[in-house]
PDB file of N, CA and C in Angstrom:
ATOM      1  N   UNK A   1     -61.335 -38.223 -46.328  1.00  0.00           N
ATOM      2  CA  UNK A   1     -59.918 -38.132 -46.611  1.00  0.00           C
ATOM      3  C   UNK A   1     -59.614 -36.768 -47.248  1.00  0.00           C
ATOM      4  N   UNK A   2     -58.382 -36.442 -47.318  1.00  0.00           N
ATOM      5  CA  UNK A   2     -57.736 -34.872 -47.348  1.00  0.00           C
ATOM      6  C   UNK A   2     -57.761 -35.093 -48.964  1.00  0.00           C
ATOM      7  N   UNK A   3     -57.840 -33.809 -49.813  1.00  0.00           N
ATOM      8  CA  UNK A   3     -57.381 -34.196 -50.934  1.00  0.00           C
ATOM      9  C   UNK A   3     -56.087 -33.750 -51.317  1.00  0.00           C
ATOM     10  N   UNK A   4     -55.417 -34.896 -52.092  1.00  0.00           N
ATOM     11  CA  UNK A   4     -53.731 -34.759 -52.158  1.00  0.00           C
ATOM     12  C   UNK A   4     -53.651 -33.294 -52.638  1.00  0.00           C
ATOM     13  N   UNK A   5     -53.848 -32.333 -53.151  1.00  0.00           N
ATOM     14  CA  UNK A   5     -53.716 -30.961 -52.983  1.00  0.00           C
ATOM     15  C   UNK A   5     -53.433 -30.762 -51.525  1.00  0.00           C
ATOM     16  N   UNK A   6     -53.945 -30.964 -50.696  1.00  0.00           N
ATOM     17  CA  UNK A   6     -54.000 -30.339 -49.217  1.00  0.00           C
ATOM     18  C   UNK A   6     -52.874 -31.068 -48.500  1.00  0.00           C
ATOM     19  N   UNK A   7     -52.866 -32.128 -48.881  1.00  0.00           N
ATOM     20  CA  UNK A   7     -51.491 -33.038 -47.963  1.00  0.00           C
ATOM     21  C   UNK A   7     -50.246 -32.277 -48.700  1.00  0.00           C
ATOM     22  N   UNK A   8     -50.257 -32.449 -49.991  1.00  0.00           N
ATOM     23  CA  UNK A   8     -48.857 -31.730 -50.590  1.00  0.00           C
ATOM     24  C   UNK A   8     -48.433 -30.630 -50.086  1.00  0.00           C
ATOM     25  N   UNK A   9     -49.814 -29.632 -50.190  1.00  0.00           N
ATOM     26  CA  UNK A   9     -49.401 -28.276 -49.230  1.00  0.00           C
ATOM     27  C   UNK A   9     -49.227 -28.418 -48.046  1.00  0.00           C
ATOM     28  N   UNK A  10     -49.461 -29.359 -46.755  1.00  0.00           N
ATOM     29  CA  UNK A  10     -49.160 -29.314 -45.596  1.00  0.00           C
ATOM     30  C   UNK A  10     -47.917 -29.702 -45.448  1.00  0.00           C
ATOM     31  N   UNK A  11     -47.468 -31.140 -46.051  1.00  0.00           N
ATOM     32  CA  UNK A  11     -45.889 -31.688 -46.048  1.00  0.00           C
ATOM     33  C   UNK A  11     -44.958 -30.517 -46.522  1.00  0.00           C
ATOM     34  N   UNK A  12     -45.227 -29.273 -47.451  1.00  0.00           N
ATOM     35  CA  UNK A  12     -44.209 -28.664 -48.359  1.00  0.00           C
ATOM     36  C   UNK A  12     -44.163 -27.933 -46.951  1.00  0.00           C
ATOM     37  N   UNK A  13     -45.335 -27.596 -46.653  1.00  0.00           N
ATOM     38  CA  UNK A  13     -45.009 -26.212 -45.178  1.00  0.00           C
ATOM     39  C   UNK A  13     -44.235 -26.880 -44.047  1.00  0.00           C
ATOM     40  N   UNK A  14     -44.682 -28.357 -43.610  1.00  0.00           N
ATOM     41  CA  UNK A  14     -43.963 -29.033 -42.818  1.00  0.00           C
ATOM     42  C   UNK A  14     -42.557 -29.125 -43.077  1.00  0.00           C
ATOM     43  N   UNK A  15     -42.201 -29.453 -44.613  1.00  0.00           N
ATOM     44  CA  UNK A  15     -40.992 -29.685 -44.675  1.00  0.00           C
ATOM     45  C   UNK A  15     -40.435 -28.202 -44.738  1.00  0.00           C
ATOM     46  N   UNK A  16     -40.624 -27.233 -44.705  1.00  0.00           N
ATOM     47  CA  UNK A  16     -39.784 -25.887 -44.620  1.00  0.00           C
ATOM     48  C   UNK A  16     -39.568 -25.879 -43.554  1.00  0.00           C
ATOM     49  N   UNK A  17     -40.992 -25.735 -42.825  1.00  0.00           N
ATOM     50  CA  UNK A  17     -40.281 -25.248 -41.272  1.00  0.00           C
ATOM     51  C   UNK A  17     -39.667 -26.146 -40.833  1.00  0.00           C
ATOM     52  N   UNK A  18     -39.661 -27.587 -41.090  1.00  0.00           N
ATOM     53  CA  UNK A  18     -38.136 -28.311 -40.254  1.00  0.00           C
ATOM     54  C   UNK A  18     -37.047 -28.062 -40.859  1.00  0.00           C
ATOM     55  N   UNK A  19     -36.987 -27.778 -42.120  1.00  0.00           N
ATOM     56  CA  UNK A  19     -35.802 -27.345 -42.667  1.00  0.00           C
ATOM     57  C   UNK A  19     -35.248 -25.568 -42.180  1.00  0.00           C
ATOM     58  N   UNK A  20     -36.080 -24.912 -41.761  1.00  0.00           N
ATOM     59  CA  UNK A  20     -36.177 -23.867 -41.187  1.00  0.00           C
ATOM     60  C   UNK A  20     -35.411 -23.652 -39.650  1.00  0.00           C
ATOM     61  N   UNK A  21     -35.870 -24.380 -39.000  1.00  0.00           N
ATOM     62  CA  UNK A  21     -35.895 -24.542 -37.659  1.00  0.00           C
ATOM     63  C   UNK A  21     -34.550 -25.480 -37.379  1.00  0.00           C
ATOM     64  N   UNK A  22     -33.898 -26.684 -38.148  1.00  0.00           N
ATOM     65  CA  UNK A  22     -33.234 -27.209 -37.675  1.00  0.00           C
ATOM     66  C   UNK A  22     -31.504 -26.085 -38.549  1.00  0.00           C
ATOM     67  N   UNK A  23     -31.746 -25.642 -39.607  1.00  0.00           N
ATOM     68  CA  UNK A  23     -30.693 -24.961 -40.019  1.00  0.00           C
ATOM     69  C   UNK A  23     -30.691 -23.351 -38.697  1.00  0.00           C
ATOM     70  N   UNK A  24     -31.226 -23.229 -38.109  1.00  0.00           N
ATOM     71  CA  UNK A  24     -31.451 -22.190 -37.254  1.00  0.00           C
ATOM     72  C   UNK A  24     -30.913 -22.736 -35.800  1.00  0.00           C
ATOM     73  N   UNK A  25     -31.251 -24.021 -35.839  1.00  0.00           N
ATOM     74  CA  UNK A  25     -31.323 -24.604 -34.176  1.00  0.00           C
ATOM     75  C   UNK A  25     -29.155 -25.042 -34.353  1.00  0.00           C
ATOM     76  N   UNK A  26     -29.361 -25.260 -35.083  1.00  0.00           N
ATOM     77  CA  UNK A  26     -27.338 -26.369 -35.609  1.00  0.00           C
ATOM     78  C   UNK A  26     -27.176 -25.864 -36.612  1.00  0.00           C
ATOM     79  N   UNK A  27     -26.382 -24.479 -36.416  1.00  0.00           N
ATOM     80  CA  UNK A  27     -26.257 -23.980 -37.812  1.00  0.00           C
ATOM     81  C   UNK A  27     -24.796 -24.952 -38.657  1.00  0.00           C
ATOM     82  N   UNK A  28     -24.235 -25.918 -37.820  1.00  0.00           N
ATOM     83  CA  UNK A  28     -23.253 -26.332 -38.198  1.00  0.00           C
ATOM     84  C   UNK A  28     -23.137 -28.168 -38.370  1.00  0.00           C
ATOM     85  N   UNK A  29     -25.142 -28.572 -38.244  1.00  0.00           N
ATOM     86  CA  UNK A  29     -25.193 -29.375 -38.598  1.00  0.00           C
ATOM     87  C   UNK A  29     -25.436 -29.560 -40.124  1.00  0.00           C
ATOM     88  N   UNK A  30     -25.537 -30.630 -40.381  1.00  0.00           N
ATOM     89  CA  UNK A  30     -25.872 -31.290 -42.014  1.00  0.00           C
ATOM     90  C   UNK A  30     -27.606 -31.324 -42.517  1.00  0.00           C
ATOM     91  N   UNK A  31     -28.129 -30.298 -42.526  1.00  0.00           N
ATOM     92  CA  UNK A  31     -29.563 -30.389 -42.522  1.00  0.00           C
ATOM     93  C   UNK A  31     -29.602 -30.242 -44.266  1.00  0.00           C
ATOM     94  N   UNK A  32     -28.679 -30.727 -44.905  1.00  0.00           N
ATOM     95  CA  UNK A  32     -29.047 -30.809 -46.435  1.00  0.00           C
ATOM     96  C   UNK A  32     -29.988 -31.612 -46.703  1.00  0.00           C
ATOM     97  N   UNK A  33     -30.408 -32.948 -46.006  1.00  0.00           N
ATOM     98  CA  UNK A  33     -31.804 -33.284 -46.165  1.00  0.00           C
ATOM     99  C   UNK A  33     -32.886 -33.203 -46.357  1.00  0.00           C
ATOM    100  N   UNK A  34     -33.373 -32.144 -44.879  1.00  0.00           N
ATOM    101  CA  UNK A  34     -33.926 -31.246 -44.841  1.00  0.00           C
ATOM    102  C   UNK A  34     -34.546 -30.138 -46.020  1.00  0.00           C
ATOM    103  N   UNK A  35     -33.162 -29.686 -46.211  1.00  0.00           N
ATOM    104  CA  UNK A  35     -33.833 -28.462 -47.364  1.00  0.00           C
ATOM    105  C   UNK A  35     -34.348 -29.508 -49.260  1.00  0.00           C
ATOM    106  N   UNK A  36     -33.102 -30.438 -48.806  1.00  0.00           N
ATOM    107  CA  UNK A  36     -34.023 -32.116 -50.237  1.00  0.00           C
ATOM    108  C   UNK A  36     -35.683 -32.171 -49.849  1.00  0.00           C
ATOM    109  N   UNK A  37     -35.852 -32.316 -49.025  1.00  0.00           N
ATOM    110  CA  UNK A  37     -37.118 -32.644 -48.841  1.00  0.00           C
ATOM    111  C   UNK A  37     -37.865 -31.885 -49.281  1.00  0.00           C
ATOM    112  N   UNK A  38     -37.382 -30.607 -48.612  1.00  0.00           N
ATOM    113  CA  UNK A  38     -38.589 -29.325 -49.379  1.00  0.00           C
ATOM    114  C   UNK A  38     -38.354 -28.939 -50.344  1.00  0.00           C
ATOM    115  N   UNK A  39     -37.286 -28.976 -51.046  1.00  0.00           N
ATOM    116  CA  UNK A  39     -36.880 -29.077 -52.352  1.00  0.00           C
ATOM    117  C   UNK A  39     -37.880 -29.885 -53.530  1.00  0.00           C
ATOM    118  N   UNK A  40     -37.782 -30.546 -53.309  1.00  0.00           N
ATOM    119  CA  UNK A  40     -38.615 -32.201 -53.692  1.00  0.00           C
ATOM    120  C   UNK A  40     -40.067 -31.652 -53.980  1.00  0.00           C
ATOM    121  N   UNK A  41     -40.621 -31.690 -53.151  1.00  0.00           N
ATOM    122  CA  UNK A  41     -41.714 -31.254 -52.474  1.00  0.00           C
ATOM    123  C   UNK A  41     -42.515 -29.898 -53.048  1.00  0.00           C
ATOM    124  N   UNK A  42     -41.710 -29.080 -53.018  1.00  0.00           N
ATOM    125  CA  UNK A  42     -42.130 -27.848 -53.640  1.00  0.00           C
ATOM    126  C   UNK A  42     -41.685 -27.903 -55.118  1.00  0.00           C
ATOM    127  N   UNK A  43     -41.069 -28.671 -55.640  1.00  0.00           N
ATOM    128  CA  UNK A  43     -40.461 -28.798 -57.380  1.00  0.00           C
ATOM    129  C   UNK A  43     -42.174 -29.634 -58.013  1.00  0.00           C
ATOM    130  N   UNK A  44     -43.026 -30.350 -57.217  1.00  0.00           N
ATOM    131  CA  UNK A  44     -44.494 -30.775 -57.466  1.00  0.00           C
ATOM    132  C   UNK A  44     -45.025 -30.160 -57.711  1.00  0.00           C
ATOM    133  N   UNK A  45     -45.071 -29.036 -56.481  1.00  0.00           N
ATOM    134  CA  UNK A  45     -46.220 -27.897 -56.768  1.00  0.00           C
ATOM    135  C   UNK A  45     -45.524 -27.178 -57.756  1.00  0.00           C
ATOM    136  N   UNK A  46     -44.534 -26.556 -58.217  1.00  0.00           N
ATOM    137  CA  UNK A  46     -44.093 -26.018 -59.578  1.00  0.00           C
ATOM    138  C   UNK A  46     -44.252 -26.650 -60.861  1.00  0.00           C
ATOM    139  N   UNK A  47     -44.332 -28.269 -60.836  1.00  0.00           N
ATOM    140  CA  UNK A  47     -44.741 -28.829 -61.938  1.00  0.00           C
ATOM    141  C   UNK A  47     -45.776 -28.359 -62.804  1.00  0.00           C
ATOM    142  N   UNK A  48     -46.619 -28.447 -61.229  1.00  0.00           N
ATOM    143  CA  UNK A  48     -47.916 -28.320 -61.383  1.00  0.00           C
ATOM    144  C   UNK A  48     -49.040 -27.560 -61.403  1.00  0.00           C
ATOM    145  N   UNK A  49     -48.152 -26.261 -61.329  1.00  0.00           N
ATOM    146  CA  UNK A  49     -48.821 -24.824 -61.778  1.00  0.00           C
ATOM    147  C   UNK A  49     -49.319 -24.492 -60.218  1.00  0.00           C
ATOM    148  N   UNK A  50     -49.148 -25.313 -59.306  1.00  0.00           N
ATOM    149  CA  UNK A  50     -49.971 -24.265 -58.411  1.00  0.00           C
ATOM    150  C   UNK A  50     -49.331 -23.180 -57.112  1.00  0.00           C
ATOM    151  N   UNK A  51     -47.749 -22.752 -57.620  1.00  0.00           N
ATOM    152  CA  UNK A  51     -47.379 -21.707 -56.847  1.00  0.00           C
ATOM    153  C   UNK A  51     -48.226 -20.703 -56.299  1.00  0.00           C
ATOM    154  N   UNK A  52     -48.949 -19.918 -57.122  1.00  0.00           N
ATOM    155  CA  UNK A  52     -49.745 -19.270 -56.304  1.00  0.00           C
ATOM    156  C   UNK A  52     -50.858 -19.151 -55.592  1.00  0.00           C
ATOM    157  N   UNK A  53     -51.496 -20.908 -55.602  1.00  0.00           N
ATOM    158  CA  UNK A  53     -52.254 -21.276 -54.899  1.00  0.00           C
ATOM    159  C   UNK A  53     -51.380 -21.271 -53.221  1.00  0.00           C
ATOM    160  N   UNK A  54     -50.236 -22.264 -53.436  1.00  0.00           N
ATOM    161  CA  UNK A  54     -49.985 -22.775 -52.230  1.00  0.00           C
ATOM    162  C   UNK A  54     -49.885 -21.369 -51.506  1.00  0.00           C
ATOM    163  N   UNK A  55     -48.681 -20.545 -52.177  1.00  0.00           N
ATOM    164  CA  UNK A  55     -48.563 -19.387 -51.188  1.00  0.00           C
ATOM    165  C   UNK A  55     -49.651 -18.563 -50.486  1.00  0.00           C
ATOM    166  N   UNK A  56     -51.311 -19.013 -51.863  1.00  0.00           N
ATOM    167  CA  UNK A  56     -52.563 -18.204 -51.189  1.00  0.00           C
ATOM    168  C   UNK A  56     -52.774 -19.446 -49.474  1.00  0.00           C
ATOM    169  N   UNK A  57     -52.330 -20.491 -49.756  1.00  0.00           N
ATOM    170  CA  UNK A  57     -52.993 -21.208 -48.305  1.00  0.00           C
ATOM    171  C   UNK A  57     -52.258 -20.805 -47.384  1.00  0.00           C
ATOM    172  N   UNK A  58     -50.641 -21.298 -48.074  1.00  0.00           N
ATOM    173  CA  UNK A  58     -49.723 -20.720 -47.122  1.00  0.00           C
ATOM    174  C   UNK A  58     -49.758 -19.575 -46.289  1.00  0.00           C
ATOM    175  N   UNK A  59     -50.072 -18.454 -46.698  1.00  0.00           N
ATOM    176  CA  UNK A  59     -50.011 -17.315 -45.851  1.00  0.00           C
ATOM    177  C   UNK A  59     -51.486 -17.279 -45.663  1.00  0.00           C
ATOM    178  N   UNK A  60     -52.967 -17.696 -45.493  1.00  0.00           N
ATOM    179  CA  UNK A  60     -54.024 -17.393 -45.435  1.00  0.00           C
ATOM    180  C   UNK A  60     -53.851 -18.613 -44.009  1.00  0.00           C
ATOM    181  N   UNK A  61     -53.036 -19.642 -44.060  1.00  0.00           N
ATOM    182  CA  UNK A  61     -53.024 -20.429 -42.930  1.00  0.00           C
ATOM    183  C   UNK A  61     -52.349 -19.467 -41.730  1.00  0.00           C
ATOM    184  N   UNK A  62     -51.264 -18.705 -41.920  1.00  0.00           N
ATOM    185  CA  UNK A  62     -50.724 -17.821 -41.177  1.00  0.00           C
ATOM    186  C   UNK A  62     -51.333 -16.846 -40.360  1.00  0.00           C
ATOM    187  N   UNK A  63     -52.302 -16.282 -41.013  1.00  0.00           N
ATOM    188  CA  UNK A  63     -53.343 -15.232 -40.526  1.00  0.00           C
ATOM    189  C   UNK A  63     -53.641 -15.252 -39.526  1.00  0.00           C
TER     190      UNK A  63
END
C-alpha cells in the first residue's frame, strides 16, 4: 500500500489539474468545486509542513 504522504500528493496534483483543465476547457462554467477540492487538499499539506516536499515530487514527477 501507498503511503498517505504519496496519495495526498497525487490527489492535490490530481485535483489541480482538474481544476486546471476544466476552468480552461468552460471558462464560464462553475468549477468552484474544483478549485475547493484543491484548496482542501493542499491547506493538509500546509498544515503539515510539507510544501516543499510536495513541490520537490511535484516537479521531479514532471521531469
Amino acid at each position: 500500500m501507498k503511503n498517505l504522504k504519496t496519495i495526498l500528493f497525487e490527489k492535490t496534483a490530481a485535483a489541480l489539474e482538474t481544476y486546471q483543465r476544466s476552468k480552461a476547457q468552460e471558462p464560464n462554467a462553475d468549477w468552484e468545486l474544483d478549485r475547493r477540492t484543491f484548496c482542501a487538499l493542499y491547506g493538509v499539506i500546509e498544515e503539515s509542513g510539507l510544501e516543499d516536499e510536495y513541490n520537490k515530487w511535484k516537479y521531479g514527477k514532471q521531469s
